[in-house]
N, C-alpha and C. Protein backbone atom coordinates (compact mmCIF):
# COMPACT_ATOMS: atom_id res chain seq x y z
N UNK A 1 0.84 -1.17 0.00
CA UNK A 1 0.00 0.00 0.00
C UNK A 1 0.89 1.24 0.00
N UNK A 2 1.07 2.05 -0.87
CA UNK A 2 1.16 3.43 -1.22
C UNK A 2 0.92 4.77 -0.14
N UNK A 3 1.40 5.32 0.39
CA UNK A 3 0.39 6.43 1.23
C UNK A 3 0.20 7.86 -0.01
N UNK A 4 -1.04 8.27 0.55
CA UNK A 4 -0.80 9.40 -0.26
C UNK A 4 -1.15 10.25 0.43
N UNK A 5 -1.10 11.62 -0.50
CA UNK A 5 -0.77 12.53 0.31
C UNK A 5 -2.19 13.37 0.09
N UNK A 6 -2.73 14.00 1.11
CA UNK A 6 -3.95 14.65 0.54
C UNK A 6 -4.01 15.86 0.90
N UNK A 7 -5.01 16.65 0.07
CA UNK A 7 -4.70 18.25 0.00
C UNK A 7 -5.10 18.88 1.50
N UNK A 8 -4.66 19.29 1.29
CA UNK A 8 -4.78 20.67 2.76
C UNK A 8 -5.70 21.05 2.83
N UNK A 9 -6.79 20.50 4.12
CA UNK A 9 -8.12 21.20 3.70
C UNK A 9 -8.23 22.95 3.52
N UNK A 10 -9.26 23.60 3.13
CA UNK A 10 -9.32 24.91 2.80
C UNK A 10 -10.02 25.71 4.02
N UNK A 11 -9.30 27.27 4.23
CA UNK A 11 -9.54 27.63 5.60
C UNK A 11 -9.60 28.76 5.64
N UNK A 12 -11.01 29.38 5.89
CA UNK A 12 -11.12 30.60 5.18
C UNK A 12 -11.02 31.46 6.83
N UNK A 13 -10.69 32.66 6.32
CA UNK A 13 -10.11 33.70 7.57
C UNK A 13 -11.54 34.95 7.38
N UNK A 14 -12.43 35.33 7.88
CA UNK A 14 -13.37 36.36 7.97
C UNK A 14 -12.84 37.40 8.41
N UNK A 15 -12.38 38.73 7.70
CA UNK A 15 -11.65 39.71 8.31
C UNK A 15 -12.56 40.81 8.15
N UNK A 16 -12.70 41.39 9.00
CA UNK A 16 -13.94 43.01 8.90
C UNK A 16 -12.71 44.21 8.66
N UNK A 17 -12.79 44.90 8.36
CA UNK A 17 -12.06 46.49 7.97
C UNK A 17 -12.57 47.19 8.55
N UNK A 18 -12.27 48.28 9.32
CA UNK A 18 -12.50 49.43 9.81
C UNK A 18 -11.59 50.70 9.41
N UNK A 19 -12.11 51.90 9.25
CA UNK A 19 -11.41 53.11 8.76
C UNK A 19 -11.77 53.82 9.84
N UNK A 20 -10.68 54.30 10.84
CA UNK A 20 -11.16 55.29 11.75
C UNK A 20 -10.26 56.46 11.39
N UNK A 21 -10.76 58.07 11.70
CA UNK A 21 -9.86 58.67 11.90
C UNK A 21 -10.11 59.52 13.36
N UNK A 22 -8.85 59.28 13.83
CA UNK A 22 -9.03 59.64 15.64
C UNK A 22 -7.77 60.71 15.69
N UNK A 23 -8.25 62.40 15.86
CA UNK A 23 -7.78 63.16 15.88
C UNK A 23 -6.95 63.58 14.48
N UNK A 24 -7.50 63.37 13.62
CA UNK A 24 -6.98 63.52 12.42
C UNK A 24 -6.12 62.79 11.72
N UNK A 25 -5.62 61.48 12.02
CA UNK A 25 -4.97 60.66 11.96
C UNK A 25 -5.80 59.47 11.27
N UNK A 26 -5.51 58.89 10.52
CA UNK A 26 -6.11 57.82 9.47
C UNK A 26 -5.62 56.24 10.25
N UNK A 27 -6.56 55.41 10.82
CA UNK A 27 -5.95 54.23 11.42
C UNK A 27 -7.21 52.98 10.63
N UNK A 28 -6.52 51.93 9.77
CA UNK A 28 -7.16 50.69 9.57
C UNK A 28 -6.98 50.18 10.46
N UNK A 29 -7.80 49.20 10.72
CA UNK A 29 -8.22 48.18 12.08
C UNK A 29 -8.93 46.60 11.42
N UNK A 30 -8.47 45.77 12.11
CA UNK A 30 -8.76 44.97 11.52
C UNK A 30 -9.33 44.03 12.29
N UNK A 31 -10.33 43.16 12.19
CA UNK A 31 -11.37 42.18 13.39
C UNK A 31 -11.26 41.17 12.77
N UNK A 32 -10.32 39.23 13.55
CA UNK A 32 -10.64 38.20 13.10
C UNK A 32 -11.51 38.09 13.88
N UNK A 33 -11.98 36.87 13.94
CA UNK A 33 -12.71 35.82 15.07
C UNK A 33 -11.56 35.27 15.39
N UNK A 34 -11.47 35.04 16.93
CA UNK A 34 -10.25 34.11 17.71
C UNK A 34 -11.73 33.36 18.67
N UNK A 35 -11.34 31.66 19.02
CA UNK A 35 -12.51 30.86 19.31
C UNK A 35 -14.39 31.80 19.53
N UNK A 36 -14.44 32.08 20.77
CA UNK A 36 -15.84 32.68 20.69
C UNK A 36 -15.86 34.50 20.77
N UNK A 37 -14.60 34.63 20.28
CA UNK A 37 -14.92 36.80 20.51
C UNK A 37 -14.29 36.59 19.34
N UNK A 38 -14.14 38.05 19.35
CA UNK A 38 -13.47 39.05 18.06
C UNK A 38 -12.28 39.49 18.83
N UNK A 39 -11.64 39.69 18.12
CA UNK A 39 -9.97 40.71 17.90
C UNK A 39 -10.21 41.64 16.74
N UNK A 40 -9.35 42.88 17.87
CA UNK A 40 -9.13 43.93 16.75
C UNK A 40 -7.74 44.24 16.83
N UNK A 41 -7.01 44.66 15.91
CA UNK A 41 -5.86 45.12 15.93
C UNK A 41 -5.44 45.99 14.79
N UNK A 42 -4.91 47.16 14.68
CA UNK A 42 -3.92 47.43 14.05
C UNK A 42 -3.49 46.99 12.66
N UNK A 43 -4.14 47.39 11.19
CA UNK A 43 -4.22 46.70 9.96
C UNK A 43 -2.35 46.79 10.39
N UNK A 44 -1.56 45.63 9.93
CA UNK A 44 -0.34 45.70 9.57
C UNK A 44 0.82 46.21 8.08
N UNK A 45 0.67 47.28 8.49
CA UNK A 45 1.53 47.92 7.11
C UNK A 45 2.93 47.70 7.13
N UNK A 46 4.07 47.39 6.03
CA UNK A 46 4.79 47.21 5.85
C UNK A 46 5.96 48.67 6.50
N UNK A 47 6.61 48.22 7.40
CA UNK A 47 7.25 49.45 8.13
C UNK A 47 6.44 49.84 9.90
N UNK A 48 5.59 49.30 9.54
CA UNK A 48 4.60 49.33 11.03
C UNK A 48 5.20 48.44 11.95
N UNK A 49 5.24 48.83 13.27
CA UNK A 49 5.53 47.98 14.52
C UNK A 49 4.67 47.05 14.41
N UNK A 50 4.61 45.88 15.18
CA UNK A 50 3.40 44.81 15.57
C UNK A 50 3.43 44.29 16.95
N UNK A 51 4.14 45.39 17.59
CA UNK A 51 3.96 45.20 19.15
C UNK A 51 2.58 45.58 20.47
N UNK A 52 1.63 46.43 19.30
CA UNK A 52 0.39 46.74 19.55
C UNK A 52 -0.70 45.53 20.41
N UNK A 53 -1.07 45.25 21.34
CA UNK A 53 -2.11 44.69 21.85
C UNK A 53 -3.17 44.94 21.29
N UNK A 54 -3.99 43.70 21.55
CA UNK A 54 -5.44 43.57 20.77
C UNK A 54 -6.34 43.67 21.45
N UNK A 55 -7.66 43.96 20.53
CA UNK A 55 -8.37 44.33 22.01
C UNK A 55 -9.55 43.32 21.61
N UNK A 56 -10.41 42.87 22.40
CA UNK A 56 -11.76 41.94 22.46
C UNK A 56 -12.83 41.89 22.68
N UNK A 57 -13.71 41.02 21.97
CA UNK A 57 -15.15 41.90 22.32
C UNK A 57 -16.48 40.82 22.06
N UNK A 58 -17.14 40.51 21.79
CA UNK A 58 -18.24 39.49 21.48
C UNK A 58 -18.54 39.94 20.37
N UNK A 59 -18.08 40.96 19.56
CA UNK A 59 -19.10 41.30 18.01
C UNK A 59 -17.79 41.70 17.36
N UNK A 60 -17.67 42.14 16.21
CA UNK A 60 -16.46 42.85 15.42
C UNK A 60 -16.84 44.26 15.79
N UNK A 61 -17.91 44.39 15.47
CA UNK A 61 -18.13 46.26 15.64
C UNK A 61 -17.70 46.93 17.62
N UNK A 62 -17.81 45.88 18.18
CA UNK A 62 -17.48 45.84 19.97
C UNK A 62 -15.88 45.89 20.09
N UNK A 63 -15.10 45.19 19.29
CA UNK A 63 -13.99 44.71 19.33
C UNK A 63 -13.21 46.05 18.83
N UNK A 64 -13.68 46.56 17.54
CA UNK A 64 -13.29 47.67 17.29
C UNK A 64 -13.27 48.81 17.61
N UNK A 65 -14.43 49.12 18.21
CA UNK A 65 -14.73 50.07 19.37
C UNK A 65 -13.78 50.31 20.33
N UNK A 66 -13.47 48.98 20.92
CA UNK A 66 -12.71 48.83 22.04
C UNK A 66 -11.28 49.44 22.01
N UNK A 67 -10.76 49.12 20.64
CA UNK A 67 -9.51 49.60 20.27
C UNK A 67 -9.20 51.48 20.10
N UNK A 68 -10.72 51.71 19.46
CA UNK A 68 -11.24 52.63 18.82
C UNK A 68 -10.96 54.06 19.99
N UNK A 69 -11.67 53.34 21.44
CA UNK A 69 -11.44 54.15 22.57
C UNK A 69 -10.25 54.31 22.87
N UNK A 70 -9.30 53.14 23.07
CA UNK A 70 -8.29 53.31 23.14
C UNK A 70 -6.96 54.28 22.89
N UNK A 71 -7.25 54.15 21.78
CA UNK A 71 -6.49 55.13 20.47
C UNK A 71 -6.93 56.72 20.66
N UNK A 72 -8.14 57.03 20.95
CA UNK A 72 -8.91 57.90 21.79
C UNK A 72 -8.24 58.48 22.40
N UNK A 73 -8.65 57.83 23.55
CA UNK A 73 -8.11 58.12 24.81
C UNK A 73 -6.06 58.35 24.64
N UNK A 74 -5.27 57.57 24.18
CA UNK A 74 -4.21 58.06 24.24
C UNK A 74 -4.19 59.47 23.16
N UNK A 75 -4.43 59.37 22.37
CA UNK A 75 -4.07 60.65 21.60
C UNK A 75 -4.62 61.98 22.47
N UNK A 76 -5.50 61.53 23.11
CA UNK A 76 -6.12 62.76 24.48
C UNK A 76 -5.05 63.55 25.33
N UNK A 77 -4.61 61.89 25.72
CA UNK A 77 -3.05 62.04 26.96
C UNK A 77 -2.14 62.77 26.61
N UNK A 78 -1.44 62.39 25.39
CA UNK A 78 -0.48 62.72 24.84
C UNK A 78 -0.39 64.57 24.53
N UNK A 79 -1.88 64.62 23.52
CA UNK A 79 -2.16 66.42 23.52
C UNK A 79 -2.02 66.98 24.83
N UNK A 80 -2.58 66.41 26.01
CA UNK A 80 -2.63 67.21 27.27
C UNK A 80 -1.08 67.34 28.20
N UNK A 81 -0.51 66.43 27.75
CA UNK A 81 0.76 66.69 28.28
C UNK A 81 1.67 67.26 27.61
N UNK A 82 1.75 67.60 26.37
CA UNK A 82 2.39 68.26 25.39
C UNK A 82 2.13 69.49 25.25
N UNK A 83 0.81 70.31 25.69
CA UNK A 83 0.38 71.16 25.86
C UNK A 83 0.90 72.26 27.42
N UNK A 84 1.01 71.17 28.19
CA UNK A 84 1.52 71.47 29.99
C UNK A 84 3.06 71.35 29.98
């Protein structure tokens, strides 16, 4: 008997897009499914860090949000202490 070899089953990835702009700044975001939530992270551009944490959520639109505040909220910090 022969073994053979059989194809790789096929494995599709569901990715949502998001376009935010938070303080004038242009940020893609991107939502897989990881087991029962969503992840958002940081579309990865060529030259981009990937040391960014992800953020989580039960929906894609929750997940993105989540990040969404995030990004928010620091660009807030940053103006207010740059300002003082």
């Amino acid at each position: 008997m022969v073994p053979r070899t059989l194809p790789a089953p096929e494995h599709y990835v569901i990715v949502h897009r998001y376009e935010e702009t938070i303080c004038g700044r242009a940020y893609q975001i991107e939502v897989t499914a990881v087991s029962n939530r969503w992840r958002a992270q940081l579309r990865r551009l060529p030259g981009m860090p990937t040391a960014m944490m992800p953020f989580y959520g039960q929906t894609p639109d929750e997940a993105a949000l989540q990040l969404t505040k995030w990004l928010t909220l620091t660009h807030r910090r940053l103006a207010a202490s740059s300002s003082t």
